[in-house]
N, C-alpha and C. Protein backbone atom coordinates (compact mmCIF):
# COMPACT_ATOMS: atom_id res chain seq x y z
N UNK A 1 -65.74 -27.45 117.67
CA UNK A 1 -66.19 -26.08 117.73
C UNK A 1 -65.43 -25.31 118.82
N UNK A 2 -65.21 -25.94 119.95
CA UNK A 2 -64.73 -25.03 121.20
C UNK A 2 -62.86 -24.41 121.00
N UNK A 3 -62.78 -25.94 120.14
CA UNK A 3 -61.43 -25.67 119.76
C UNK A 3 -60.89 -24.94 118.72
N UNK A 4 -62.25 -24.42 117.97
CA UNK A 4 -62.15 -23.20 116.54
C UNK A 4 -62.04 -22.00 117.63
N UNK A 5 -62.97 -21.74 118.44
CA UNK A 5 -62.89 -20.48 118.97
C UNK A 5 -62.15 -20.54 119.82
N UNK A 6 -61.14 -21.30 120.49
CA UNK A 6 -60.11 -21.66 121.01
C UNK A 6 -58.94 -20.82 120.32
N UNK A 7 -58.60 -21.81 119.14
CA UNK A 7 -57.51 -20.99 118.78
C UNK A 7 -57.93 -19.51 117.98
N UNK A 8 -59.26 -19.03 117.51
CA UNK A 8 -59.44 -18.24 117.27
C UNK A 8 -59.09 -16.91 118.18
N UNK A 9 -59.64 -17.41 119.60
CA UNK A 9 -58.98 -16.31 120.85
C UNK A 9 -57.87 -16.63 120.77
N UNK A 10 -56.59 -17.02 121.09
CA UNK A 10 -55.37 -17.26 120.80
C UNK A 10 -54.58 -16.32 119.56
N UNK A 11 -54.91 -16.48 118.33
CA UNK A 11 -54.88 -15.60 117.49
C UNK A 11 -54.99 -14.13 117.75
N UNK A 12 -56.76 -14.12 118.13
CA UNK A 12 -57.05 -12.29 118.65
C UNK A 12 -55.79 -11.69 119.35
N UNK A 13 -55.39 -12.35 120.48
CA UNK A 13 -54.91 -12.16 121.33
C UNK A 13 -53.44 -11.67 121.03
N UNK A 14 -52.92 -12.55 120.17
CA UNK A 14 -51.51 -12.28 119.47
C UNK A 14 -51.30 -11.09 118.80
N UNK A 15 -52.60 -11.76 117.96
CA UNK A 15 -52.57 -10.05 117.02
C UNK A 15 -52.51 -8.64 117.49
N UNK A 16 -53.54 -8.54 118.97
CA UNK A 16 -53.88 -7.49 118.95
C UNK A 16 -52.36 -7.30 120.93
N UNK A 17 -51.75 -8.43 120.62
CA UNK A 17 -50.23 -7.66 121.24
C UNK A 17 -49.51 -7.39 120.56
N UNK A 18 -49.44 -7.28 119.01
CA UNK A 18 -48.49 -6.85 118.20
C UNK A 18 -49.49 -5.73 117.63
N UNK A 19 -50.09 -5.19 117.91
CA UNK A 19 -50.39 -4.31 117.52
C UNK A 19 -49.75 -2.62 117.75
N UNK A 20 -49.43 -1.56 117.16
CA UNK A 20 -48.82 -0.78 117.57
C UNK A 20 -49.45 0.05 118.88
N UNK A 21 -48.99 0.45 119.94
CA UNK A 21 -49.77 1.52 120.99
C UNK A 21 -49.44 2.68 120.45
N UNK A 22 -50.80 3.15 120.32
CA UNK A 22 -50.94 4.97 119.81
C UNK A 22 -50.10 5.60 120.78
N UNK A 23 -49.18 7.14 120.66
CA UNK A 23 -48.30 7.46 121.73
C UNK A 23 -48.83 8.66 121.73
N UNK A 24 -49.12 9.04 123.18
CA UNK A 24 -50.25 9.95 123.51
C UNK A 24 -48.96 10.82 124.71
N UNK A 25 -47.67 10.45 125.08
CA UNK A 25 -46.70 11.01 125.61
C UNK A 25 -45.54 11.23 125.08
N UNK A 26 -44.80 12.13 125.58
CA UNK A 26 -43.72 11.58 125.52
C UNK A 26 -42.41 13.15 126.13
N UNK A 27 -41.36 12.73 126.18
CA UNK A 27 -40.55 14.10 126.63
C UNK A 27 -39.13 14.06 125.67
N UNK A 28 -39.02 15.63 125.63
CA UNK A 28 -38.07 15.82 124.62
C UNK A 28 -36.66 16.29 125.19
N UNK A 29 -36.03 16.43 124.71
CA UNK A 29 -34.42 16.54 125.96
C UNK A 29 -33.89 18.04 124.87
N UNK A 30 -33.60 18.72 125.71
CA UNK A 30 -33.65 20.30 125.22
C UNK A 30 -31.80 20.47 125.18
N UNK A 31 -31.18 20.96 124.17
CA UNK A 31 -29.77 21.25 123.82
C UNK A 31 -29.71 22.27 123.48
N UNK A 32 -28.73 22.88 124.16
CA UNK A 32 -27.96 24.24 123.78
C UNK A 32 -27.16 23.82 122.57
N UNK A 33 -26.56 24.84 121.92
CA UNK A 33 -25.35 25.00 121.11
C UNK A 33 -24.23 24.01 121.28
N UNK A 34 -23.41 24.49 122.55
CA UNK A 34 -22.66 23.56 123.36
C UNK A 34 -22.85 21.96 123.51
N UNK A 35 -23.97 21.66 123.30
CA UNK A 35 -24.00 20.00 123.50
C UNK A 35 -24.80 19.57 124.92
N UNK A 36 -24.93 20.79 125.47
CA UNK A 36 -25.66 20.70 126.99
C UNK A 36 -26.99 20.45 127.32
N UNK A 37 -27.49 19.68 128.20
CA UNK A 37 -28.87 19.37 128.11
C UNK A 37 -29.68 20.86 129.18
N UNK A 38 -30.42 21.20 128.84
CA UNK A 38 -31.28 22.01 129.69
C UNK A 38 -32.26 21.98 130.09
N UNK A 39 -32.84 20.50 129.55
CA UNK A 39 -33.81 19.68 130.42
C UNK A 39 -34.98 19.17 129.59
N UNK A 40 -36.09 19.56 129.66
CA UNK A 40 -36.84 18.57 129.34
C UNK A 40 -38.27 19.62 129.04
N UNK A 41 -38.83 18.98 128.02
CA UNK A 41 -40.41 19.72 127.50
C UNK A 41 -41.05 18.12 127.29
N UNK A 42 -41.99 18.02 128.32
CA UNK A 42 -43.01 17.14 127.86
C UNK A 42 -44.36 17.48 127.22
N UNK A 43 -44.67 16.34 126.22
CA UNK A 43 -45.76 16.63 125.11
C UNK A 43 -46.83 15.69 125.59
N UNK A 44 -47.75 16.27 126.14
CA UNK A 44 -49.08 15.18 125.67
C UNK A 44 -50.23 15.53 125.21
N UNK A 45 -50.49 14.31 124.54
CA UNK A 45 -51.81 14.14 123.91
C UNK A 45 -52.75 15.01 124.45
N UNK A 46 -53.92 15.68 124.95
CA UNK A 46 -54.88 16.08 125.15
C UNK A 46 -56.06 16.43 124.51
N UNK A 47 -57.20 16.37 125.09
CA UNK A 47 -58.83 16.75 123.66
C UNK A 47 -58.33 17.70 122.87
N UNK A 48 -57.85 18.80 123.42
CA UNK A 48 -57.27 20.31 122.27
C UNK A 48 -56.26 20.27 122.03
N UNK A 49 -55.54 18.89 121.15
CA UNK A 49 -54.16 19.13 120.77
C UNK A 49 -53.01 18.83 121.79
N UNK A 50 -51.95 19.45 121.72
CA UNK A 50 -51.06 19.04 122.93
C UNK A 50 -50.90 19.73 123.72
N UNK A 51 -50.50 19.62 124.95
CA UNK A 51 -49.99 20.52 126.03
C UNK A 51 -48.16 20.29 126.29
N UNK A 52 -47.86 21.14 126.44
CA UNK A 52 -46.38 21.23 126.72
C UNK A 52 -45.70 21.45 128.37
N UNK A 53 -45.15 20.41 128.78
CA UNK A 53 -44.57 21.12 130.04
C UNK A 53 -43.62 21.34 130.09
N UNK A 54 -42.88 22.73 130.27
CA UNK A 54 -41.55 23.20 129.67
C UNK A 54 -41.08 23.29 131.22
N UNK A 55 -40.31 22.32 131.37
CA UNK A 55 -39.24 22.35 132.50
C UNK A 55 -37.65 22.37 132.58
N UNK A 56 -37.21 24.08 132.09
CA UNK A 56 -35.92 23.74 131.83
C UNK A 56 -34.92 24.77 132.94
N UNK A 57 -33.51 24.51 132.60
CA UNK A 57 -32.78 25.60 133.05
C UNK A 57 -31.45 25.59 132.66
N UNK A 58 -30.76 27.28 132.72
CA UNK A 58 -29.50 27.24 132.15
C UNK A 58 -29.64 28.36 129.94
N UNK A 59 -30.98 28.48 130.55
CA UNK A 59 -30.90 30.00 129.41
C UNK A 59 -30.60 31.05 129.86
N UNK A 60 -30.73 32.48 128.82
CA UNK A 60 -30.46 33.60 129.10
C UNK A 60 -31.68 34.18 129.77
N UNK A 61 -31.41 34.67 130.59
CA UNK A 61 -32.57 35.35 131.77
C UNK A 61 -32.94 36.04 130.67
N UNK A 62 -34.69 36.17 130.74
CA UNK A 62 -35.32 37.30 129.77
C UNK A 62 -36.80 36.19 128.89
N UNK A 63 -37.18 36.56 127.88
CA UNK A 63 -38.36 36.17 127.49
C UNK A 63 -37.71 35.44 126.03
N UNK A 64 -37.93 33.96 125.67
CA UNK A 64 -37.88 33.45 124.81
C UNK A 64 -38.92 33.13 123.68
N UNK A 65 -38.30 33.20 122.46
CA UNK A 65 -39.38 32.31 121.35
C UNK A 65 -39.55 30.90 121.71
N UNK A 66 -40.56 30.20 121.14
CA UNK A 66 -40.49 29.27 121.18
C UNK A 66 -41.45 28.29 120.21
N UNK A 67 -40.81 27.38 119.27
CA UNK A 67 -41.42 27.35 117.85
C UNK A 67 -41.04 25.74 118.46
N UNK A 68 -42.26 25.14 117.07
CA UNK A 68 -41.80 23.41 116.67
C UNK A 68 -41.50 23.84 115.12
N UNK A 69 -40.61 23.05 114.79
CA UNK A 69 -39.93 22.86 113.53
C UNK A 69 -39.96 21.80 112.33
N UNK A 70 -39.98 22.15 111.38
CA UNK A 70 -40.55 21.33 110.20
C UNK A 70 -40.04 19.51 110.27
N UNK A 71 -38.52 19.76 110.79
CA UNK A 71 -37.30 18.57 110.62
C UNK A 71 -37.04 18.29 112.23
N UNK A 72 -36.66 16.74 112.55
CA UNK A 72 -36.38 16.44 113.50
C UNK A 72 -35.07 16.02 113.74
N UNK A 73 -34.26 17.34 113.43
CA UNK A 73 -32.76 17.02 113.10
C UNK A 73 -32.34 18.59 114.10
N UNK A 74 -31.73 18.43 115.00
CA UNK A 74 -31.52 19.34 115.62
C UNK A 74 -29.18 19.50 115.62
N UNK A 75 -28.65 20.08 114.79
CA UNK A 75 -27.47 20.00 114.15
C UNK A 75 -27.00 21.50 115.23
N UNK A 76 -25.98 21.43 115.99
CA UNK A 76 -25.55 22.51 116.72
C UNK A 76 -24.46 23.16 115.61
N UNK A 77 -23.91 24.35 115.73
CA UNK A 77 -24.26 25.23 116.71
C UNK A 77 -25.58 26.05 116.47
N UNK A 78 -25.51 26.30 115.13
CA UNK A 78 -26.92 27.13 114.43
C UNK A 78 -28.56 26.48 114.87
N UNK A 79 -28.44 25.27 115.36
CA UNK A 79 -30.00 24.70 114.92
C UNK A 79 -30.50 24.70 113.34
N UNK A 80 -29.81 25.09 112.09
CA UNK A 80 -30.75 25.43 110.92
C UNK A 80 -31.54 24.37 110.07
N UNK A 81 -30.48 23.28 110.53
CA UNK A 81 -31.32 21.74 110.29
C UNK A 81 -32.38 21.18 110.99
N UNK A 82 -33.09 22.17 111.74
CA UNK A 82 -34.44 21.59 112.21
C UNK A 82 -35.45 22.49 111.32
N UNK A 83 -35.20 22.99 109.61
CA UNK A 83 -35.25 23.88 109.17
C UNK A 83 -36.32 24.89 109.33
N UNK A 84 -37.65 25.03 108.74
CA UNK A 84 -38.80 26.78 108.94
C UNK A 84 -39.39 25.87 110.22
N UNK A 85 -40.60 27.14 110.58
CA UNK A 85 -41.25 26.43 111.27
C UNK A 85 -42.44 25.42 110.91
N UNK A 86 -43.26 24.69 112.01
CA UNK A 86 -43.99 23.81 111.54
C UNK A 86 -45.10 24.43 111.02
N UNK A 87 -45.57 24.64 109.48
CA UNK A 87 -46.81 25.06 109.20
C UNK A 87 -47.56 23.85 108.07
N UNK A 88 -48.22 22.93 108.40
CA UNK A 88 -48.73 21.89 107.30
C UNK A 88 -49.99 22.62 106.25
N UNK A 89 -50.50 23.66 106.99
CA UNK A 89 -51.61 24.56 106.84
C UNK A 89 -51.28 25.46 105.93
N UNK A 90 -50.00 25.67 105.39
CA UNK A 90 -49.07 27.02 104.35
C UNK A 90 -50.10 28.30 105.67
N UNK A 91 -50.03 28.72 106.38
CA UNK A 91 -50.27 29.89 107.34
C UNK A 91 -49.57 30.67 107.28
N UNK A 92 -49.52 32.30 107.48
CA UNK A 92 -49.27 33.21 107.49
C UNK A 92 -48.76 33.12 109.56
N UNK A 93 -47.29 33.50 109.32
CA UNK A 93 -46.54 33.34 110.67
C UNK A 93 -47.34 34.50 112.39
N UNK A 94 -47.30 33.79 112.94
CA UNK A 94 -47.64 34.83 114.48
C UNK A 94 -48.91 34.68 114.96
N UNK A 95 -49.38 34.22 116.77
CA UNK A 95 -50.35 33.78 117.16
C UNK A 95 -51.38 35.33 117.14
N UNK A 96 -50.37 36.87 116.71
CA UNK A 96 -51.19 37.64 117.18
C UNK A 96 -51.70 38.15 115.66
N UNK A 97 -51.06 37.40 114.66
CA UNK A 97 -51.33 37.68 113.18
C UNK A 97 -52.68 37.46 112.71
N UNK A 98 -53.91 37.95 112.11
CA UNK A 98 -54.99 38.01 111.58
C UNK A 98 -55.12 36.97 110.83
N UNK A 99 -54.01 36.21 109.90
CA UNK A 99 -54.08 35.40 109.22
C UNK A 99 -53.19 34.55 109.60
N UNK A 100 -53.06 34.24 110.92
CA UNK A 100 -51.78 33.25 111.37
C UNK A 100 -52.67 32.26 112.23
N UNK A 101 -52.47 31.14 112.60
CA UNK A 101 -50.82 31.12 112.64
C UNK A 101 -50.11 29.57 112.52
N UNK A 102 -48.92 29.97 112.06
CA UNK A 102 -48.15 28.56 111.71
C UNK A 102 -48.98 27.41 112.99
N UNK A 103 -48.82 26.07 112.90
CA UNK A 103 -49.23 25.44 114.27
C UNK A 103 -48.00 24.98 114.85
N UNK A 104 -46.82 25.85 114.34
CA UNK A 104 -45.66 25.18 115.37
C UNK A 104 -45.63 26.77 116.05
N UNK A 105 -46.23 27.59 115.97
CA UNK A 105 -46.09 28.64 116.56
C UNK A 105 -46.67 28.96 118.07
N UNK A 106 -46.17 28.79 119.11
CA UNK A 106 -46.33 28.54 120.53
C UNK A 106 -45.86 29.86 121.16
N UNK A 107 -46.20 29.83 122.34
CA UNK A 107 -46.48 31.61 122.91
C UNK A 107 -44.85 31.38 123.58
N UNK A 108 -44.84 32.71 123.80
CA UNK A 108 -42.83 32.63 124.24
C UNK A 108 -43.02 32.15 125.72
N UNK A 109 -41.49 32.33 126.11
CA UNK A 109 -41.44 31.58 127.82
C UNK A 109 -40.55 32.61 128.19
N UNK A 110 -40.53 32.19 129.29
CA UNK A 110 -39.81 33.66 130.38
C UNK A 110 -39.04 32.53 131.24
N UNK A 111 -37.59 33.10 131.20
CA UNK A 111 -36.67 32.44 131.54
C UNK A 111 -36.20 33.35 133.04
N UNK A 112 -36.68 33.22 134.01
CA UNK A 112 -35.98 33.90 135.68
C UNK A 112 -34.92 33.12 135.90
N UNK A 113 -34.05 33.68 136.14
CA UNK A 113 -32.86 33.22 136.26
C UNK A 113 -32.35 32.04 135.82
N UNK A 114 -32.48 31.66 134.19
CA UNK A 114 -31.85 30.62 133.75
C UNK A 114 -33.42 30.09 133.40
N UNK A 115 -33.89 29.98 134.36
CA UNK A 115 -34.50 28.69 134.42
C UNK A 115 -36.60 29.03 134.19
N UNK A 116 -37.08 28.01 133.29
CA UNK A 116 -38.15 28.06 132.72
C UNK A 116 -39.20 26.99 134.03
N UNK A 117 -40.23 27.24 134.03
CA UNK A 117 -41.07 26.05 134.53
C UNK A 117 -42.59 26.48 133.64
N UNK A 118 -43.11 26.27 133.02
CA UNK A 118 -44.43 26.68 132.51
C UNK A 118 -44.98 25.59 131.46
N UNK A 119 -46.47 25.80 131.44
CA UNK A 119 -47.29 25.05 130.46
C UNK A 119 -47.83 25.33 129.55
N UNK A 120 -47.79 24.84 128.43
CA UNK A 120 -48.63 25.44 127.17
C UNK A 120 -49.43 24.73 126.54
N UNK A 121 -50.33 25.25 126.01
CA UNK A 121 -51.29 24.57 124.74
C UNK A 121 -51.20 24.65 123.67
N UNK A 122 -51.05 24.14 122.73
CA UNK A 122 -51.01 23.87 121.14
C UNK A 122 -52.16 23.24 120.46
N UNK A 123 -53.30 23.90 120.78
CA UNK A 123 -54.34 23.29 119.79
C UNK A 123 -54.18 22.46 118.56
N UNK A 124 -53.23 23.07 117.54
CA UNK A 124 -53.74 23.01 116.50
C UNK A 124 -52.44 21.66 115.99
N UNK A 125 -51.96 21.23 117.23
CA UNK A 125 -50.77 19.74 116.99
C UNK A 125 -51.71 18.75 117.51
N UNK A 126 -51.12 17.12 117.54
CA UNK A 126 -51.50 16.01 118.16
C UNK A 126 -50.04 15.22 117.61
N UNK A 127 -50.04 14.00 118.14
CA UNK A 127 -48.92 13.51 118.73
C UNK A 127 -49.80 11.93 117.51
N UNK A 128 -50.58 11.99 117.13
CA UNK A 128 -51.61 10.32 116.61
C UNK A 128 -50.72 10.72 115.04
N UNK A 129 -49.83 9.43 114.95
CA UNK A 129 -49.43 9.05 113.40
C UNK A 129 -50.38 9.31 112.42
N UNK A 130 -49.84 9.61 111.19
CA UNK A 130 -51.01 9.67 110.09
C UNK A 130 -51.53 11.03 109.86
N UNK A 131 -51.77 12.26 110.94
CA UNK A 131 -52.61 13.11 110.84
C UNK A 131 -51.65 14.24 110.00
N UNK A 132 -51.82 15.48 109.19
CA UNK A 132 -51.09 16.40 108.80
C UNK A 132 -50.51 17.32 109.97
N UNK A 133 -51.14 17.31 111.44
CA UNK A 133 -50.55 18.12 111.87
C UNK A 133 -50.36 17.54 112.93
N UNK A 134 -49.65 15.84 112.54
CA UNK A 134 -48.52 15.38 113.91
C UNK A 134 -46.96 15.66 113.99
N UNK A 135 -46.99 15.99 114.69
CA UNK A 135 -45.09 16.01 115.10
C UNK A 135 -44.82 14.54 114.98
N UNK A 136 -44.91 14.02 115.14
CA UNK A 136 -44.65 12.32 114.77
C UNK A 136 -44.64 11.68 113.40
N UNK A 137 -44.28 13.08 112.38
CA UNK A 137 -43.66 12.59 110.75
C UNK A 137 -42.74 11.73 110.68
N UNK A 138 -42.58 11.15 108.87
CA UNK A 138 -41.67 10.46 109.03
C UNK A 138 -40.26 10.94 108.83
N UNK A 139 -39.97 12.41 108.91
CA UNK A 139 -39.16 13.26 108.90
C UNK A 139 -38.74 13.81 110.41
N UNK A 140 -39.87 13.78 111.43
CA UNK A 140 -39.75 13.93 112.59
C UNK A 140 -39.78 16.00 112.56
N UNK A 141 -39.88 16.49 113.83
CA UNK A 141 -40.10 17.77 114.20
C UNK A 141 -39.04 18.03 115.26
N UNK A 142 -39.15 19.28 115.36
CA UNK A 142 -38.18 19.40 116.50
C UNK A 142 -38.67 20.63 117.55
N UNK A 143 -38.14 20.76 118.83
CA UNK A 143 -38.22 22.19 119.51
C UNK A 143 -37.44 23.21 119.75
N UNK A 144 -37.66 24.29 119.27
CA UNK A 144 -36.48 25.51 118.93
C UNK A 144 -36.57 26.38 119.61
N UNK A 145 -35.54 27.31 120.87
CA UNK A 145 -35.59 28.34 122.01
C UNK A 145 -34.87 29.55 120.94
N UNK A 146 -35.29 30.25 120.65
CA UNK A 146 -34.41 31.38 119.99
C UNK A 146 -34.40 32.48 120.77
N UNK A 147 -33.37 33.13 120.69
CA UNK A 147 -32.59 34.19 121.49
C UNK A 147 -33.60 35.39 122.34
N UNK A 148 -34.15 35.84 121.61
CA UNK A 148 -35.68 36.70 121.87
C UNK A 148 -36.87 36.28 121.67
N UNK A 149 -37.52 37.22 122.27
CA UNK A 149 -38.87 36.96 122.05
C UNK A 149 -39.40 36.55 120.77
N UNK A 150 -40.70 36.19 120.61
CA UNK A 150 -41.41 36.49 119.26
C UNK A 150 -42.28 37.59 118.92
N UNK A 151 -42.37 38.07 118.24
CA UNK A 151 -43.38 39.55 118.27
C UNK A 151 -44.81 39.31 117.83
N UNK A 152 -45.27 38.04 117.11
CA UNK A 152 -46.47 37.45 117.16
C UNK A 152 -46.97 37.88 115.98
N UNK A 153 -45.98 38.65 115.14
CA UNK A 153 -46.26 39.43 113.61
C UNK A 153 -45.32 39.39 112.57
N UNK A 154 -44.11 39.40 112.87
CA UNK A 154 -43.53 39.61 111.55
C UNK A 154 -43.06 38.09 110.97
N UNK A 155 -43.03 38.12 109.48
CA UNK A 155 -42.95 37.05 109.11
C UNK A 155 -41.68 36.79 108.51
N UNK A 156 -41.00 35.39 108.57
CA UNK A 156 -42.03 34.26 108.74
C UNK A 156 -41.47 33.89 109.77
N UNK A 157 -40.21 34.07 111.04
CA UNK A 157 -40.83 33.77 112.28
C UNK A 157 -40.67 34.35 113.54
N UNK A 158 -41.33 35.81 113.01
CA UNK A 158 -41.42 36.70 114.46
C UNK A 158 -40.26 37.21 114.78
N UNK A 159 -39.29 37.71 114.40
CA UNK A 159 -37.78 38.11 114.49
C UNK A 159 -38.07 38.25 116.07
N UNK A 160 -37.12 37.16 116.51
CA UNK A 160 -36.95 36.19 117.58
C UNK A 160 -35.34 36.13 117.70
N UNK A 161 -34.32 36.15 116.69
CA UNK A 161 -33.42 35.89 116.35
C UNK A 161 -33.01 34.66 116.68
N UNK A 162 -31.30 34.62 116.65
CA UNK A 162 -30.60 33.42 116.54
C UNK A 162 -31.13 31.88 117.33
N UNK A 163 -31.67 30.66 116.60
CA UNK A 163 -31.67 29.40 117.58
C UNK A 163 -30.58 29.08 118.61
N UNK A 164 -31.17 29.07 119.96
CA UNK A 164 -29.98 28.79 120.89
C UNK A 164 -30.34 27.54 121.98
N UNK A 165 -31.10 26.64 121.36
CA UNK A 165 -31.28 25.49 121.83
C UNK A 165 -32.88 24.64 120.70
N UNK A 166 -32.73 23.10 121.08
CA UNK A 166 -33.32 22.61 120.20
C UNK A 166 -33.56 20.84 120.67
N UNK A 167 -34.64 20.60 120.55
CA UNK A 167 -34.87 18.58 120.94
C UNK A 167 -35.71 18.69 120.11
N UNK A 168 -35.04 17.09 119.73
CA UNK A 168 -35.91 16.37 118.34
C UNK A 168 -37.09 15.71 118.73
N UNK A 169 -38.04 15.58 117.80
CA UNK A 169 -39.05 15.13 118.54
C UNK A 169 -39.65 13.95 116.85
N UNK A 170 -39.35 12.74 117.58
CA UNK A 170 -39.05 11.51 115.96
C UNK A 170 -39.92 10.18 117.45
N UNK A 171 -40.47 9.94 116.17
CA UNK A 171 -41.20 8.24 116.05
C UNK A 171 -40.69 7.68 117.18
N UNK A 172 -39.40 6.93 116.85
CA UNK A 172 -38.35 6.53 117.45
C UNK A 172 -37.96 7.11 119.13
N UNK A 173 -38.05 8.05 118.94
CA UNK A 173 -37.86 8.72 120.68
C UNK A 173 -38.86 8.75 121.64
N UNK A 174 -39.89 9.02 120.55
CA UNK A 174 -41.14 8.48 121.63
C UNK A 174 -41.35 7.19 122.15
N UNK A 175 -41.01 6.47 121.04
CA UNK A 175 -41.29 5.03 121.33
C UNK A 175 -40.26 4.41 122.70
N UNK A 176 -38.88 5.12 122.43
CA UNK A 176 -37.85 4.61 123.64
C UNK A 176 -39.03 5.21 125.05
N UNK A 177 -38.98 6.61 124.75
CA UNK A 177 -39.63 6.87 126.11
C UNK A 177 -40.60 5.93 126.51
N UNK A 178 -41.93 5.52 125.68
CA UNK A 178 -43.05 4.82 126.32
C UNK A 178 -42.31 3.49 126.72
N UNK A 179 -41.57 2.60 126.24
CA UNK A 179 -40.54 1.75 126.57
C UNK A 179 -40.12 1.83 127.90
N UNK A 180 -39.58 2.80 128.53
CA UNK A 180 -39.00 3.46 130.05
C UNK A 180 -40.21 3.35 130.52
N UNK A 181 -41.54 3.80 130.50
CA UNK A 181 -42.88 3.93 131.04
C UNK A 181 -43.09 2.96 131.30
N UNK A 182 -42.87 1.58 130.68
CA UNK A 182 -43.30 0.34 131.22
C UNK A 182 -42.33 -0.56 131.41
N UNK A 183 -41.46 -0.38 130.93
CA UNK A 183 -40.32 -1.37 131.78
C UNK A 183 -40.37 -1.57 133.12
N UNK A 184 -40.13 -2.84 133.85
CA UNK A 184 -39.91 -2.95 135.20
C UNK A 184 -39.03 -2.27 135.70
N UNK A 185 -38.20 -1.99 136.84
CA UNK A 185 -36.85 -2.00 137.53
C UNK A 185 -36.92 -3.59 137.23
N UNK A 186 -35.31 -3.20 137.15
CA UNK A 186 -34.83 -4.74 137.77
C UNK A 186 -34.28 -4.83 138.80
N UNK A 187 -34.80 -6.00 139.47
CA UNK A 187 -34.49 -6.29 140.82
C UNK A 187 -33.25 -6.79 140.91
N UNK A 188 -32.50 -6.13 142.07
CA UNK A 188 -31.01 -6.13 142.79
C UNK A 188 -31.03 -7.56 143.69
C-alpha cells in the first residue's frame, strides 16, 4: 500500500512539472521602421484585463496612437502585416465611440522629447490561452505606434495615420521571457 501511494506521489509530481505555467507577464521589444529598438511595453495579467507599461524612447515628440493588432507579424517599413486592429467582438472602432470599442483599442501616449514612460489599462484583453480576447493566439498579436494621435471616432482606426513602430506579441516570446524570469545567473 505505502508503495502504491508512493509511486502514485511520484507520478503527481511529474505530471504536474510538466504541466504548462499560465503566463500572466511578459515584455514586448518596440521597432521602428529602421530596425531600431525603442524599448519596451510590458503586459500583465491583472483582475481587469491587462495593464501596460509603456517605457520607450526615440519617437516623434507629440501625442501617439496606440493599438494591439490582429497578427503577430510585425514586417518593416509599413507595419501592414500586423494587419486591422484587435477586435474578436466585430466592435465599432474608438474608446470615445458609443458603440466602440475594438479591445485592441488603447488610449494614445505622449511622447516629450522622444521619449514615453506611462501606464495603461486594457480591460477588455488577458494574456490566459484559450480565451477570445487573448493576445496569446495562435496567430499571435502585435503593438502598433502610429504617427498621430487617435481621435477615438473615426473608423476603423481613428485616422492616426502611418504605423511607425511595432512588437510582436506570440506564445513563443512570452514563454522565452518567463524562461529569463527564472533562470539562474551563472556563476563566474
Amino acid at each position: 500500500m505505502k508503495r502504491n501511494l508512493l509511486l502514485l506521489f511520484l507520478i503527481s509530481f511529474i505530471l504536474a512539472g510538466c504541466m504548462e505555467k499560465e503566463i500572466t507577464k511578459m515584455e514586448v521589444e518596440m521597432f521602428n521602421a529602421a530596425g531600431d529598438s525603442l524599448g519596451t511595453i510590458k503586459v500583465d495579467e491583472v483582475s481587469e484585463g491587462v495593464e501596460l507599461t509603456v517605457l520607450l524612447e526615440g519617437l516623434p515628440p507629440g501625442e501617439h496612437g496606440l493599438h494591439i493588432h490582429e497578427k503577430g507579424t510585425c514586417k518593416a517599413p509599413d507595419f501592414k502585416s500586423a494587419g486591422n486592429h484587435f477586435n474578436p467582438d466585430e466592435s465599432m472602432h474608438g474608446l470615445l465611440h458609443p458603440e466602440g470599442a475594438h479591445a485592441g483599442d488603447l488610449p494614445n501616449i505622449i511622447a516629450e522629447d522622444g521619449k514615453v514612460d506611462a501606464q495603461l489599462q486594457a480591460p477588455q484583453l488577458t494574456l490566459k490561452s484559450g480565451k477570445k480576447n487573448s493576445l496569446l493566439r495562435v496567430e499571435g498579436t502585435s503593438i502598433v505606434i502610429t504617427e498621430g494621435k487617435d481621435d477615438g471616432m473615426t473608423q476603423p482606426s481613428g485616422d492616426s495615420g502611418a504605423r511607425i513602430a511595432c512588437g510582436e506579441i506570440t506564445e513563443e516570446e512570452a514563454k522565452r521571457e518567463d524562461k529569463k524570469e527564472v533562470t539562474p545567473p551563472e556563476e563566474e
